[in-house]
Protein backbone atom coordinates (compact mmCIF):
# COMPACT_ATOMS: atom_id res chain seq x y z
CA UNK A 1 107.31 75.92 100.10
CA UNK A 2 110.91 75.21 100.14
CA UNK A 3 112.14 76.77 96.96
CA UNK A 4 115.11 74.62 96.90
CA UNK A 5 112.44 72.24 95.81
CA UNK A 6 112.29 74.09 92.10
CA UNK A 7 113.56 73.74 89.27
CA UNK A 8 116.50 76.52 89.11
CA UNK A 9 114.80 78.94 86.20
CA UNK A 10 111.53 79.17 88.92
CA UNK A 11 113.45 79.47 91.61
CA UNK A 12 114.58 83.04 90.52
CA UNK A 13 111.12 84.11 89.58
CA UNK A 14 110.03 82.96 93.10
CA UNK A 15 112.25 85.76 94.58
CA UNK A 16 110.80 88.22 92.69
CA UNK A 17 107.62 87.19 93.61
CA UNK A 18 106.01 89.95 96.07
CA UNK A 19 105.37 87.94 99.34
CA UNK A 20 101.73 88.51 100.30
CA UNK A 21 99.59 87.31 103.17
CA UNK A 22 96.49 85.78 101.93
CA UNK A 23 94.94 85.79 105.21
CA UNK A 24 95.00 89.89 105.32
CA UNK A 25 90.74 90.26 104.73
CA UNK A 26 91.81 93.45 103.03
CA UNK A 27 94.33 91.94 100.49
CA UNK A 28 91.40 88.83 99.79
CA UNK A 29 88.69 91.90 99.55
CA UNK A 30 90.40 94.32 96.77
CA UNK A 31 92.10 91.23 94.84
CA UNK A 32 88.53 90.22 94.41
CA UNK A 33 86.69 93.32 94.39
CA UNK A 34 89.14 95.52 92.09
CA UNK A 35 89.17 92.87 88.99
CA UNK A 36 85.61 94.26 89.08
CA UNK A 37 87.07 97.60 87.73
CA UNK A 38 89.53 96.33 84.77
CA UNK A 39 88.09 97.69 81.40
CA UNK A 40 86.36 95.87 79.41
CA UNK A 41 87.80 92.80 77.15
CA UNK A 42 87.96 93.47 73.80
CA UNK A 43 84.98 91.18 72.11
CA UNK A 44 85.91 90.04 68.71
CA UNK A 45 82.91 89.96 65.85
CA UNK A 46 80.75 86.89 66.23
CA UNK A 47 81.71 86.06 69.39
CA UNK A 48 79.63 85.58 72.42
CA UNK A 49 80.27 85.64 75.81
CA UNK A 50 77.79 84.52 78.85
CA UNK A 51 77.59 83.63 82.13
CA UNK A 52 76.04 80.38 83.86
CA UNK A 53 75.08 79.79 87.72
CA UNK A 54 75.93 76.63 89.08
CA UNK A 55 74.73 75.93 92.06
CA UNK A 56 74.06 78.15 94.50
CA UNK A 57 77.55 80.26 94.35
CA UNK A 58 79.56 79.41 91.13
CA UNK A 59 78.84 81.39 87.86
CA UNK A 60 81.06 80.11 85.01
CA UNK A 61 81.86 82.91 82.55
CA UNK A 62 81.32 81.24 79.02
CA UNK A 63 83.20 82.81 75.60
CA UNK A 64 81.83 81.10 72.54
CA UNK A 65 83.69 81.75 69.08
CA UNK A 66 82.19 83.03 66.12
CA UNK A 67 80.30 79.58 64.58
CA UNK A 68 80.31 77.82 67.96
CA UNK A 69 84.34 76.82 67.74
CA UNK A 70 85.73 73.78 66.25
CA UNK A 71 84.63 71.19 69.15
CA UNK A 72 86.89 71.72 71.58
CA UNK A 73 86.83 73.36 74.67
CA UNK A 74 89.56 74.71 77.79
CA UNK A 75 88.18 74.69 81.37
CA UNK A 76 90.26 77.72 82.55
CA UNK A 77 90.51 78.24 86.49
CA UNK A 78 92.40 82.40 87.21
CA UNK A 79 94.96 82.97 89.22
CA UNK A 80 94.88 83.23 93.18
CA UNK A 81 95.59 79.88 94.56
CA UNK A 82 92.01 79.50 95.25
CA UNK A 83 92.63 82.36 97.88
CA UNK A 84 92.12 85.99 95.97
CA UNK A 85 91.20 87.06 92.54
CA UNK A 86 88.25 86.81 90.07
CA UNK A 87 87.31 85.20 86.79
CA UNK A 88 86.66 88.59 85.25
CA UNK A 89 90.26 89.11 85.47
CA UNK A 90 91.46 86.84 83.00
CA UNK A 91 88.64 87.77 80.87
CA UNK A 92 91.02 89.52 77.90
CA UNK A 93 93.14 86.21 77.77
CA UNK A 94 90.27 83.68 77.70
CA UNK A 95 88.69 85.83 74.96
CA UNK A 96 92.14 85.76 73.18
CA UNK A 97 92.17 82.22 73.22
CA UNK A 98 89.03 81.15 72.41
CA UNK A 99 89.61 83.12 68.84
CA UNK A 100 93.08 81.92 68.40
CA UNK A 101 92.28 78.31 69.23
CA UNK A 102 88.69 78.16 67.89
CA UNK A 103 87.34 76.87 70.97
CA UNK A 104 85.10 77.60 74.04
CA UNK A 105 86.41 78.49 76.67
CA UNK A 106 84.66 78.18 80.31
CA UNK A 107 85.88 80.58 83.14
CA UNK A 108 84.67 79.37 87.02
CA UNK A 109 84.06 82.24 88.99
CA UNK A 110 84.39 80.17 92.36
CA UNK A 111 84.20 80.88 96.23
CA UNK A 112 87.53 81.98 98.17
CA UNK A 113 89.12 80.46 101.09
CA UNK A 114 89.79 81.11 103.87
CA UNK A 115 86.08 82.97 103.85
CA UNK A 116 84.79 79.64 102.55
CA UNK A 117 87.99 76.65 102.98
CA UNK A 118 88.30 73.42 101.78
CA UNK A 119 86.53 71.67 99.61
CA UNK A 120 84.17 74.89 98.89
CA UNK A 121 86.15 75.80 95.38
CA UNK A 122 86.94 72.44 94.01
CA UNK A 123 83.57 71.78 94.67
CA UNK A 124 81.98 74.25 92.33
């Protein structure tokens, strides 16, 4: 990416960006495999949270508020540029704003390239 390309305010947090190579298997391993290990979201009353397979490789991680939520609902994809992390790491903020917004909120838990490239996670 040619950072000249941004706008000026991103530009500066690209440099402090830690450069990381995505294709290291132990970098894709322990961003995937140490989300596993973050405590527990806090769980508001009333509200549920649940997991769905699709397909053969996808679980989406479901929050539900208290009273099912007003009708609407946020599709939320983590972090990673489809090459590390986990849904269960944005766990606390989905939670958060499925209570502040009333709404469900529907975390994919999807397959990583390069293990799995192009289309795998768009697909699922």
């Amino acid at each position: 990416m040619d950072p000249a390309l941004l706008h000026p305010q991103l530009r500066r947090r690209l440099t402090l960006a830690p450069a990381l190579d995505v294709t290291n298997p132990l970098l894709r391993w322990a961003g995937y495999h140490l989300a596993r290990f973050l405590p527990p979201a806090r769980m508001p009353r009333g509200m549920r949270r649940g997991q769905i397979r699709v397909g053969e490789h996808a679980v989406v991680r479901v929050c539900t508020p208290a009273g099912g939520g007003n009708g609407g609902a946020l599709l939320w994809i983590h972090g990673g540029g489809l090459v590390v992390g986990a849904a269960v790491q944005d766990d606390a903020r989905c939670i958060a704003v499925a209570e502040a917004l009333d709404i469900v909120v529907a975390s994919v838990d999807y397959r990583l390239a390069p293990q799995d490239p192009y289309p795998a996670a768009i697909d699922e």
